[in-house]
N, C-alpha and C. Protein backbone atom coordinates (compact mmCIF):
# COMPACT_ATOMS: atom_id res chain seq x y z
N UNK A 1 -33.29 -17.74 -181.58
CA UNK A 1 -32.18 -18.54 -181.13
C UNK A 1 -30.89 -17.75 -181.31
N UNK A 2 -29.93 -18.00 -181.07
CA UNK A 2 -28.59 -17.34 -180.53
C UNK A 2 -27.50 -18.30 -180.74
N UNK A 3 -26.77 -17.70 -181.77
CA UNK A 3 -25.14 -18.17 -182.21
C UNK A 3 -24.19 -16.88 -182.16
N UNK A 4 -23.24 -17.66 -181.75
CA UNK A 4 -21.95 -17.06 -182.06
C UNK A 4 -20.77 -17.26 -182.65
N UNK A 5 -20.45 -16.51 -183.86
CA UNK A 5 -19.78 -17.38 -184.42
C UNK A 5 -18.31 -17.92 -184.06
N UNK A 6 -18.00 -19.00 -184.67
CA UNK A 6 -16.97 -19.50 -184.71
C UNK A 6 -15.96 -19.89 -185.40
N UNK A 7 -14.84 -20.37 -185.33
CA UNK A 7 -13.87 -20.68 -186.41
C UNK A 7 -13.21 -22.15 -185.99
N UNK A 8 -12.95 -22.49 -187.12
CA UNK A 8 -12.30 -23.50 -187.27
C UNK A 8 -10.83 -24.42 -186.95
N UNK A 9 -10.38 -24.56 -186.75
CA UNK A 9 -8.68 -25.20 -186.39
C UNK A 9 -8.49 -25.88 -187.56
N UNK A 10 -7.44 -25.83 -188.43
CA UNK A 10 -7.16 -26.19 -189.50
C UNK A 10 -6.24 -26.75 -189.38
N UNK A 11 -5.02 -26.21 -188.59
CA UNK A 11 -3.62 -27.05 -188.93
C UNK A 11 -3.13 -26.97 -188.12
N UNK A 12 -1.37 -26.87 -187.21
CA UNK A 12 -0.85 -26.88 -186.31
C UNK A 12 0.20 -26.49 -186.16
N UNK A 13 0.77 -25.31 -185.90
CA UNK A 13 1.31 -24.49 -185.75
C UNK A 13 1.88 -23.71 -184.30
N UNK A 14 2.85 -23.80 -183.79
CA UNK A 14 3.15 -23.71 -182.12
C UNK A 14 3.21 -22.45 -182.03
N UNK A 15 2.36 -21.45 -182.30
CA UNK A 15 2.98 -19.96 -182.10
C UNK A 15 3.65 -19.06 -182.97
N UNK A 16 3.33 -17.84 -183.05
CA UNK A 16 4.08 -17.20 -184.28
C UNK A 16 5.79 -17.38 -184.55
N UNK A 17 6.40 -17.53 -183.73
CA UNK A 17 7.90 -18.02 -183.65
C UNK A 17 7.63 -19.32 -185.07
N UNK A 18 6.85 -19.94 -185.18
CA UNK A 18 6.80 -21.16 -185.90
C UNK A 18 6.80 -20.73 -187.22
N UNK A 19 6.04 -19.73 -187.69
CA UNK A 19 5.92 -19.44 -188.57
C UNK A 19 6.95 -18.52 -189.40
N UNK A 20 6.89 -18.71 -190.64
CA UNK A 20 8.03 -17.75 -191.72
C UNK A 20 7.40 -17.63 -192.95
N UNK A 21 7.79 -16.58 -193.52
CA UNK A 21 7.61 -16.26 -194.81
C UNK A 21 8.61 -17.08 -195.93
N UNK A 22 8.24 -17.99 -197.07
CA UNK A 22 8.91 -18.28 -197.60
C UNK A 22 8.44 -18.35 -199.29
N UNK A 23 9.35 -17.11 -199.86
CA UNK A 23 8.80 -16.84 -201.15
C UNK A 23 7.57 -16.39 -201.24
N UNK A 24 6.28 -16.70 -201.24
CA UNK A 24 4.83 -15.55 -201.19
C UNK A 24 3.52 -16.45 -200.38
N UNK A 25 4.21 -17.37 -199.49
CA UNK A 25 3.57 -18.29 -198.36
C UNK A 25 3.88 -18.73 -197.16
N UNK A 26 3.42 -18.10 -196.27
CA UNK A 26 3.72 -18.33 -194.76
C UNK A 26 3.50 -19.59 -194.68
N UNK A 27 4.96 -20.31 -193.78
CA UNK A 27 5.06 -21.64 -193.49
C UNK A 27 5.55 -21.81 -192.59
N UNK A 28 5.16 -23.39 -191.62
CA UNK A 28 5.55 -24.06 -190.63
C UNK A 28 6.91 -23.86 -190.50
N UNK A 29 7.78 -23.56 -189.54
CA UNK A 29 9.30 -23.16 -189.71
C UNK A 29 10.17 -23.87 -188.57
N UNK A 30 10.53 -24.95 -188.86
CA UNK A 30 11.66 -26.09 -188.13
C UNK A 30 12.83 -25.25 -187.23
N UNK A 31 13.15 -24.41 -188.31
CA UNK A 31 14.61 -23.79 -187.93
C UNK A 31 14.57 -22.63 -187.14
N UNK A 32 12.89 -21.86 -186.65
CA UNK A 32 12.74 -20.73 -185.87
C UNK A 32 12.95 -19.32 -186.43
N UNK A 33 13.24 -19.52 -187.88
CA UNK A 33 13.07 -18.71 -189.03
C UNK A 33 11.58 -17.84 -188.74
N UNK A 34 11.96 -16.47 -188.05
CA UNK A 34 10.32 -16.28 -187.90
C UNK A 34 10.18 -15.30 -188.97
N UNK A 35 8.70 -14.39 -189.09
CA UNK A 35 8.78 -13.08 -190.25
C UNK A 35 8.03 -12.39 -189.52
N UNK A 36 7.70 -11.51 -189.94
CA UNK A 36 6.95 -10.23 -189.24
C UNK A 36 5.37 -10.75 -189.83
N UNK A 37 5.88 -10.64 -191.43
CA UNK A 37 4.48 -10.63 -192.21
C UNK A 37 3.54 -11.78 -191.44
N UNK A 38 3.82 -13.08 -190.51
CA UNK A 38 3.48 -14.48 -190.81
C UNK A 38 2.99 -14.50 -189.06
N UNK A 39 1.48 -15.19 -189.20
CA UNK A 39 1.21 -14.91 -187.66
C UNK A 39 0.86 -16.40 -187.66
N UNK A 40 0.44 -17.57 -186.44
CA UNK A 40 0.19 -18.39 -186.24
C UNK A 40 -1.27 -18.22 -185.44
N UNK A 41 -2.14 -18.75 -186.17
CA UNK A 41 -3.62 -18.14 -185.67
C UNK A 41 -4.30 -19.48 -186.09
N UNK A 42 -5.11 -19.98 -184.70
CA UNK A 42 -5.66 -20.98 -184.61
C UNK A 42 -5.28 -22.15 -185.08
N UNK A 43 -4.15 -22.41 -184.88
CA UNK A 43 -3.72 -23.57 -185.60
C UNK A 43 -2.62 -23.54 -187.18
N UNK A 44 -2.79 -22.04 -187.72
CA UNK A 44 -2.52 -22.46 -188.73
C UNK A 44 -1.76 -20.79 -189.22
N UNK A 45 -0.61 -21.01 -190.05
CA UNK A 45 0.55 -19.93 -190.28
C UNK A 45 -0.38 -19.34 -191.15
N UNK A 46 -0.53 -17.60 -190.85
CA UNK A 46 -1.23 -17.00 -191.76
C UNK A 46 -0.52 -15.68 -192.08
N UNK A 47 -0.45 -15.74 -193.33
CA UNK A 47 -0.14 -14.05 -194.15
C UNK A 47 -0.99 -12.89 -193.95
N UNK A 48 -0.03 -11.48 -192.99
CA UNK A 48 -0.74 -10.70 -193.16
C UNK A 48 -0.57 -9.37 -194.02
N UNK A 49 -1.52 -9.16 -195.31
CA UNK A 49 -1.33 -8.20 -196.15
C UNK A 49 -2.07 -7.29 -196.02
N UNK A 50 -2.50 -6.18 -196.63
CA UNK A 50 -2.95 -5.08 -196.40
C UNK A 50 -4.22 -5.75 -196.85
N UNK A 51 -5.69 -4.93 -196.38
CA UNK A 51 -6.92 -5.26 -196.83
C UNK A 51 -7.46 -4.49 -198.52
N UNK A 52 -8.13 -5.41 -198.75
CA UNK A 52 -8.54 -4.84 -199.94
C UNK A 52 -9.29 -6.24 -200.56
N UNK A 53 -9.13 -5.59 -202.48
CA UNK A 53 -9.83 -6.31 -203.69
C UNK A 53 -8.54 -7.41 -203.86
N UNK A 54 -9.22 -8.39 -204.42
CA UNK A 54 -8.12 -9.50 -204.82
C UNK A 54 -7.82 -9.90 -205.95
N UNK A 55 -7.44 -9.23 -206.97
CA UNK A 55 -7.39 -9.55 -208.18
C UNK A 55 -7.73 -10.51 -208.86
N UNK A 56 -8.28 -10.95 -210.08
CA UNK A 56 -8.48 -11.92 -210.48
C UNK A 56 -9.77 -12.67 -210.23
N UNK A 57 -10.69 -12.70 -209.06
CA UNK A 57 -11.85 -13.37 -208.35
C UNK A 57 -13.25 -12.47 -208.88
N UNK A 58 -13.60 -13.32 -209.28
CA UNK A 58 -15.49 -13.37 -209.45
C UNK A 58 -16.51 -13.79 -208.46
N UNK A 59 -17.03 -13.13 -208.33
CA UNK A 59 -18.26 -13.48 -206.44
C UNK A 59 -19.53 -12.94 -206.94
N UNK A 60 -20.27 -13.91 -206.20
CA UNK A 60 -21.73 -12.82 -206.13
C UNK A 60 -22.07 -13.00 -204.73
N UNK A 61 -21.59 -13.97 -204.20
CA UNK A 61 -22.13 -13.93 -202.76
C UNK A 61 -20.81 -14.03 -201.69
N UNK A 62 -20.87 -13.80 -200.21
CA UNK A 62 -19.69 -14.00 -199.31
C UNK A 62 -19.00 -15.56 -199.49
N UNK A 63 -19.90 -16.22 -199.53
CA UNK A 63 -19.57 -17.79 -199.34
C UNK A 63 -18.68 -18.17 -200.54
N UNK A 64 -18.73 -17.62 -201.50
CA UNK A 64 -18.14 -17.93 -203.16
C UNK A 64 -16.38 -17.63 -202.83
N UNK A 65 -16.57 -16.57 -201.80
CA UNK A 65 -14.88 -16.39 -201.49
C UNK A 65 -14.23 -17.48 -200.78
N UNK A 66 -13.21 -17.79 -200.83
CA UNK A 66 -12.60 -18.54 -199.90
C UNK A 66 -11.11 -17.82 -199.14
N UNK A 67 -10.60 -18.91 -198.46
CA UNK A 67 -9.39 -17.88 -197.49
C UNK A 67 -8.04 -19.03 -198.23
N UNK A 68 -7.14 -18.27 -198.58
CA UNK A 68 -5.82 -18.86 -198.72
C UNK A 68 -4.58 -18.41 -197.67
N UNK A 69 -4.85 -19.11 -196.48
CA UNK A 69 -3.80 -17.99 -195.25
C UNK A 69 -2.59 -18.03 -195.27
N UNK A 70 -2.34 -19.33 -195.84
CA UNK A 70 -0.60 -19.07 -196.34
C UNK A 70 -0.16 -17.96 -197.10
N UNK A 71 -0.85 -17.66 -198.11
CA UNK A 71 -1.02 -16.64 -199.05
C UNK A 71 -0.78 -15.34 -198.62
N UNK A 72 -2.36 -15.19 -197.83
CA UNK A 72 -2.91 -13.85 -197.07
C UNK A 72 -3.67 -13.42 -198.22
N UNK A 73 -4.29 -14.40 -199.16
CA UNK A 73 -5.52 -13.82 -199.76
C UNK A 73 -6.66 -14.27 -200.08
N UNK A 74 -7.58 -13.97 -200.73
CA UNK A 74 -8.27 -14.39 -200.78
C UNK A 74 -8.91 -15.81 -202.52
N UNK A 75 -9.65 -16.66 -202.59
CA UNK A 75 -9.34 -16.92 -203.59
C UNK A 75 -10.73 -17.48 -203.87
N UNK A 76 -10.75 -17.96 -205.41
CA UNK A 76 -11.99 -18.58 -205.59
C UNK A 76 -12.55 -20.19 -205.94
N UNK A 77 -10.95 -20.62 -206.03
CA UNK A 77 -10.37 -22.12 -206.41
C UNK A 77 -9.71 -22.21 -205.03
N UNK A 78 -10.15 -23.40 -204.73
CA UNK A 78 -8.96 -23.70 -203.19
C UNK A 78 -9.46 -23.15 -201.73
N UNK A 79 -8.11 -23.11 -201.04
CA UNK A 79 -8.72 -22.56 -199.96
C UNK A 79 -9.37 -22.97 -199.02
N UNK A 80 -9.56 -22.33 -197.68
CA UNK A 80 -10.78 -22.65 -197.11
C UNK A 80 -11.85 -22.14 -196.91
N UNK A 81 -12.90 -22.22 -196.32
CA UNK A 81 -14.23 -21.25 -196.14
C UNK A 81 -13.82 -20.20 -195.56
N UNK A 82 -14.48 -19.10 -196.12
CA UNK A 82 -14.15 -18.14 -195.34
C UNK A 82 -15.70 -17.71 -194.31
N UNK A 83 -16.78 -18.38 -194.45
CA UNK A 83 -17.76 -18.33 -193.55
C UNK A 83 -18.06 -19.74 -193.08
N UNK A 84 -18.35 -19.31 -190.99
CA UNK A 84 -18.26 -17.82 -190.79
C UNK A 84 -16.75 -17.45 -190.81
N UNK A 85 -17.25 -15.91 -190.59
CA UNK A 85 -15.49 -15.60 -190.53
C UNK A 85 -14.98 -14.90 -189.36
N UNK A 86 -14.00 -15.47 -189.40
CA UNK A 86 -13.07 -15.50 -187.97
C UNK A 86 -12.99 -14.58 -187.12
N UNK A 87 -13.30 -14.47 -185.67
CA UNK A 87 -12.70 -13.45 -184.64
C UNK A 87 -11.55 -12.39 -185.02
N UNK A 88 -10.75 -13.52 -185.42
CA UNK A 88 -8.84 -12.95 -185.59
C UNK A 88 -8.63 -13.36 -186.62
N UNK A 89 -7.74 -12.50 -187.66
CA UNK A 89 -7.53 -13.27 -188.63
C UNK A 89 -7.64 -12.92 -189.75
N UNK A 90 -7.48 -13.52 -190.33
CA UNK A 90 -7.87 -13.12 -192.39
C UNK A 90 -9.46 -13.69 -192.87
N UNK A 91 -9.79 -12.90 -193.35
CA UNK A 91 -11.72 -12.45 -193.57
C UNK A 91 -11.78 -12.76 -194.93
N UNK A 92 -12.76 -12.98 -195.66
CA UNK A 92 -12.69 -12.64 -197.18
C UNK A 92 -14.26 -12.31 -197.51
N UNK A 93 -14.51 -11.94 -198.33
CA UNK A 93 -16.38 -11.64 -198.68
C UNK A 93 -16.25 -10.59 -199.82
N UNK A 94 -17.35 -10.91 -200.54
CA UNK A 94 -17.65 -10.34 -201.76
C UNK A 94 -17.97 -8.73 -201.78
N UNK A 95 -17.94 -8.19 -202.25
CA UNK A 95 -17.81 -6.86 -202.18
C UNK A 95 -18.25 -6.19 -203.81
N UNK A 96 -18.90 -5.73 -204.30
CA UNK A 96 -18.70 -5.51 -206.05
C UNK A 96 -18.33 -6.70 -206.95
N UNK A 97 -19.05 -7.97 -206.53
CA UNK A 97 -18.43 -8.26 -207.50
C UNK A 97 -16.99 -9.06 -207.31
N UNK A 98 -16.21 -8.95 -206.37
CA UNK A 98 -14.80 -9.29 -206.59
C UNK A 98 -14.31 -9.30 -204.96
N UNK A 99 -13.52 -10.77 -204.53
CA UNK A 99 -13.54 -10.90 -203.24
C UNK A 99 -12.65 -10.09 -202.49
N UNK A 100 -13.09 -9.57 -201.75
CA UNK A 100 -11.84 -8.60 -200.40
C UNK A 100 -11.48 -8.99 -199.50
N UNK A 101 -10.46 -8.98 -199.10
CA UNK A 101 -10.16 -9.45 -197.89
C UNK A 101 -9.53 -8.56 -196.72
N UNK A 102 -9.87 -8.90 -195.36
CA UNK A 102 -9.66 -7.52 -194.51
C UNK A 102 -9.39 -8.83 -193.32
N UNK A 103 -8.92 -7.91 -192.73
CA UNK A 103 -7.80 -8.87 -191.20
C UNK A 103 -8.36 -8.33 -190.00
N UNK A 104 -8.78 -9.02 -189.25
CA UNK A 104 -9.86 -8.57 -188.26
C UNK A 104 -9.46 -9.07 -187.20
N UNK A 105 -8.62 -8.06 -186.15
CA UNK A 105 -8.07 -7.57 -185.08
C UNK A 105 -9.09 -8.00 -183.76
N UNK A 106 -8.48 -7.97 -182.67
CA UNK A 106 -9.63 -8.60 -181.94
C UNK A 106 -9.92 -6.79 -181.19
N UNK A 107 -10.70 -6.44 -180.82
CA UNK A 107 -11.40 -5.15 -180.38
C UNK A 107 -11.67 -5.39 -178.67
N UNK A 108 -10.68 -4.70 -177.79
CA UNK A 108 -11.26 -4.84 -176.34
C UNK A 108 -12.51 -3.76 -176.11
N UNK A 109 -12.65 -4.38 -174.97
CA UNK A 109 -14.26 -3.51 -174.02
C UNK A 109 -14.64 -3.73 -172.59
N UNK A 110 -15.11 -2.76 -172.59
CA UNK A 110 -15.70 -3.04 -171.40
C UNK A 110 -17.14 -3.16 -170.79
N UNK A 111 -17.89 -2.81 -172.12
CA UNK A 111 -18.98 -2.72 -172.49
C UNK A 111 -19.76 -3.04 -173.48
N UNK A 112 -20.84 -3.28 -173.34
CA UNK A 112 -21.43 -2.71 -175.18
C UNK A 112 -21.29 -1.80 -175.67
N UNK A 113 -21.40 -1.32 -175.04
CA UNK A 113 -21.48 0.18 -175.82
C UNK A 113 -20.02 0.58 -176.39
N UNK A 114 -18.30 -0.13 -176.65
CA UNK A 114 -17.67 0.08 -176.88
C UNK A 114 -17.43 -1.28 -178.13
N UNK A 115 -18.36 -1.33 -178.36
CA UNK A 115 -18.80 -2.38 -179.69
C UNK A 115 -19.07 -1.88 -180.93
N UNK A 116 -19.17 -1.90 -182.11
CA UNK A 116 -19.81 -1.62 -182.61
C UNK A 116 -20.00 -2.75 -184.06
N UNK A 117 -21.18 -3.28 -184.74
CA UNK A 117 -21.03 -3.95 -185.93
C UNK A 117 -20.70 -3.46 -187.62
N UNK A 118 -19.56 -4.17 -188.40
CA UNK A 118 -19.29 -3.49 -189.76
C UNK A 118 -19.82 -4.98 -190.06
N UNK A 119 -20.29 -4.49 -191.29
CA UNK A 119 -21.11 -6.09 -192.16
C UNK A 119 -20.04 -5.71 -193.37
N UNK A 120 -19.14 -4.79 -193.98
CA UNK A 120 -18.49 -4.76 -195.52
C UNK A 120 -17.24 -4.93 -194.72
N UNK A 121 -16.05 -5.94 -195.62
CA UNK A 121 -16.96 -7.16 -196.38
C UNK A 121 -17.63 -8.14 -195.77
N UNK A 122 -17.25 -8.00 -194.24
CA UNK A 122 -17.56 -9.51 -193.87
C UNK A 122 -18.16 -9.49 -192.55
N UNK A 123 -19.38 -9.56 -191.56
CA UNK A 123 -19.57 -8.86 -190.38
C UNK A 123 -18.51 -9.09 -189.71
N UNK A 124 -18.36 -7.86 -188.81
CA UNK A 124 -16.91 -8.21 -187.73
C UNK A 124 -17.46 -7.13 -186.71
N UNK A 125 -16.87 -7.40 -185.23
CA UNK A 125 -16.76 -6.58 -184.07
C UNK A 125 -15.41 -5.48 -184.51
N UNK A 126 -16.25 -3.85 -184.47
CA UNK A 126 -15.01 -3.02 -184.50
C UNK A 126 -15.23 -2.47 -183.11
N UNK A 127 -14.36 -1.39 -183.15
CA UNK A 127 -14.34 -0.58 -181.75
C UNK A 127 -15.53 0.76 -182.44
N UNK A 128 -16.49 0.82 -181.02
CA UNK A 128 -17.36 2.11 -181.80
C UNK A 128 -16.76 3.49 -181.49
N UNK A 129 -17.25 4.49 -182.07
CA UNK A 129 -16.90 5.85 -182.43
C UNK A 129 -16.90 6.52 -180.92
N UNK A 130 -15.52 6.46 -180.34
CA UNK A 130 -15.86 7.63 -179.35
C UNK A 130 -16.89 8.60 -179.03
N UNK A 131 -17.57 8.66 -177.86
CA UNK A 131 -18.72 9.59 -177.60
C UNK A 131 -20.28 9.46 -178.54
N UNK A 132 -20.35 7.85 -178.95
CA UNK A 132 -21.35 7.98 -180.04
C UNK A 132 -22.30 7.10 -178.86
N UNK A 133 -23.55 7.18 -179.19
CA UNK A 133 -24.62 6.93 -178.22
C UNK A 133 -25.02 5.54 -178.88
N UNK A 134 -25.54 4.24 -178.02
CA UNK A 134 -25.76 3.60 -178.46
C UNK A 134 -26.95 3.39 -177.57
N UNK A 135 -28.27 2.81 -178.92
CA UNK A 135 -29.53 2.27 -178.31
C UNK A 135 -29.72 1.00 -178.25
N UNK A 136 -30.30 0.81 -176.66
CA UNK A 136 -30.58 -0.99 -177.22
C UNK A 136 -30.70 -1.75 -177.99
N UNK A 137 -30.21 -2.97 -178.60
CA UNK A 137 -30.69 -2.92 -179.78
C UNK A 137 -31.38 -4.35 -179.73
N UNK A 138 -32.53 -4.59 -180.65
CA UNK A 138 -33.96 -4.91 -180.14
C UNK A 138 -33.67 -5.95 -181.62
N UNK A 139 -33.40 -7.35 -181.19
CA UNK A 139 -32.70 -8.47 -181.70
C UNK A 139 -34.37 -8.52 -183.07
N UNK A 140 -33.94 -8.93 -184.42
CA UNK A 140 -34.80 -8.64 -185.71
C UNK A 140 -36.13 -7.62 -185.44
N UNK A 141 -35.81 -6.61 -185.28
CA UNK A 141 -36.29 -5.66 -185.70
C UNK A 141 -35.38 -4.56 -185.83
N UNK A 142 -34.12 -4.43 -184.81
CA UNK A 142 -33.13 -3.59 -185.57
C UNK A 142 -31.72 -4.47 -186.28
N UNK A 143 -32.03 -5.41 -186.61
CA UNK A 143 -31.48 -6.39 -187.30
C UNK A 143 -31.02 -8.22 -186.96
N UNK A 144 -30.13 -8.49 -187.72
CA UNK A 144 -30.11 -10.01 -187.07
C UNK A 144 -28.83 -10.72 -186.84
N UNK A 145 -27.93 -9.51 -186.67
CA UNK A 145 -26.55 -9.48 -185.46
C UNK A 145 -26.27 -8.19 -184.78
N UNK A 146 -25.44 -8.50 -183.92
CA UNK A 146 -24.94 -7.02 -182.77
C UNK A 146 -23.65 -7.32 -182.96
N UNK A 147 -22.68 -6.30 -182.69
CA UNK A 147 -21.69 -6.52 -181.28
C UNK A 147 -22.05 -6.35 -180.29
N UNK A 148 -21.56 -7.03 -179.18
CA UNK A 148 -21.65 -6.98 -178.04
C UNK A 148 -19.95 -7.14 -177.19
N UNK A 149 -19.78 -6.81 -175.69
CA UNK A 149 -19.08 -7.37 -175.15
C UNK A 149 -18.99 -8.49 -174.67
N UNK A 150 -18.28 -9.53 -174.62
CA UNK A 150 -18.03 -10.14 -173.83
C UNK A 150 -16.87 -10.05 -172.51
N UNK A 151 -17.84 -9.68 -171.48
CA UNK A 151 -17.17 -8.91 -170.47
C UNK A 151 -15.79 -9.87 -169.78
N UNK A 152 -16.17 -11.17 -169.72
CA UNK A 152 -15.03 -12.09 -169.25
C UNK A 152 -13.54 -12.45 -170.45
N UNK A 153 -13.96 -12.42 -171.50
CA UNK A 153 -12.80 -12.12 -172.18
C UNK A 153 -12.80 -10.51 -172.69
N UNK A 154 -13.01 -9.89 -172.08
CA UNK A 154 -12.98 -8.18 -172.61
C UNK A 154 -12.91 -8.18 -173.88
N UNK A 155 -13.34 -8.65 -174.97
CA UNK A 155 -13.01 -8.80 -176.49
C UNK A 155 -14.70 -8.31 -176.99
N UNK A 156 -14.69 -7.80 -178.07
CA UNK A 156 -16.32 -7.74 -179.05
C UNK A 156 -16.10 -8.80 -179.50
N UNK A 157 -17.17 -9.59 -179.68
CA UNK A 157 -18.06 -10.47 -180.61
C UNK A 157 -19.04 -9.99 -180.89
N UNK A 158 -19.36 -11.23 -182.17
CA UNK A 158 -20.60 -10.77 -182.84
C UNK A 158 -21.96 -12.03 -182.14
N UNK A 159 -23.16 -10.92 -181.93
CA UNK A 159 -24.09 -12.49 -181.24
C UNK A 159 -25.09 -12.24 -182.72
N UNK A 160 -25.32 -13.27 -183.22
CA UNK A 160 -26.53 -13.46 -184.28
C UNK A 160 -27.85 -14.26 -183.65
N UNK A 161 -28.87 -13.36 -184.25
CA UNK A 161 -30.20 -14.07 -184.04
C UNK A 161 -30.53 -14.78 -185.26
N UNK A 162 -31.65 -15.61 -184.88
CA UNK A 162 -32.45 -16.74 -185.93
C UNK A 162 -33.50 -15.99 -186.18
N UNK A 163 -33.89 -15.35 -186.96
CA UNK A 163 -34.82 -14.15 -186.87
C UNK A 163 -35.89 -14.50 -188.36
């Protein structure tokens, strides 16, 4: 069987113009107060920080992380799910021990073959390696997601099998 994942709508937010940085949490912004750091993604004002470890958090599995997007981090109290995790957006997943979080860009194509899948920390569609050869790939037996294109929105996704 065949999913793809998806994300959620959380809150409501008209566009990055809406959003602002205020003190160490991107917020809904009345006055058109916008920030650089502060994007409006699916509904909801999100912080974007550099990827990495998140201080403070204990994990053993992806699901144990959660997403704080006002923030732009990741956490282990609060929050929302961070699986699955998002097209666009702020990611979180366990890594050593301790949750990471990485911001996951949407990747154009025109192909499959300009796909490629990263599972650390969290599976996501990247762009693959210039001039690198790609073989069919032959749904649980060479594993139990791809990237692929999706040629009508030119974007990678990820397709998962039930395997």
């Amino acid at each position: 069987m065949l999913a793809v994942f998806a994300s959620v709508v959380l809150s409501a937010c008209g566009g990055d113009a809406a959003c602002r940085l205020i003190g160490e949490r991107c917020v809904e912004s009345v006055d058109g107060g916008v920030s650089a750091a502060c994007r409006c993604l699916e509904g909801a004002c999100t912080q974007r920080r550099p990827d990495g470890p998140t201080r403070g958090t204990t994990c053993r599995f992806g699901q144990d992380c959660r997403v704080d997007r006002a923030a732009g981090v990741c956490t282990t109290d609060g929050g929302v799910s961070a699986w699955p995790p998002p097209t666009e957006g702020l990611a979180c997943g366990c890594l050593r021990n301790e949750c990471h979080a990485v911001w996951i860009e949407p990747v154009s194509c025109s192909a499959d073959v300009d796909c490629a899948l990263s599972e650390t920390p969290v599976p996501r569609a990247v762009a693959a390696k210039k001039g690198a050869k790609k073989k069919p790939f032959r749904p649980c037996v060479d594993g139990e997601r791809t990237a692929v294109c999706d040629v009508k929105a030119r974007r990678c996704t990820i397709v998962s099998y039930r395997c």
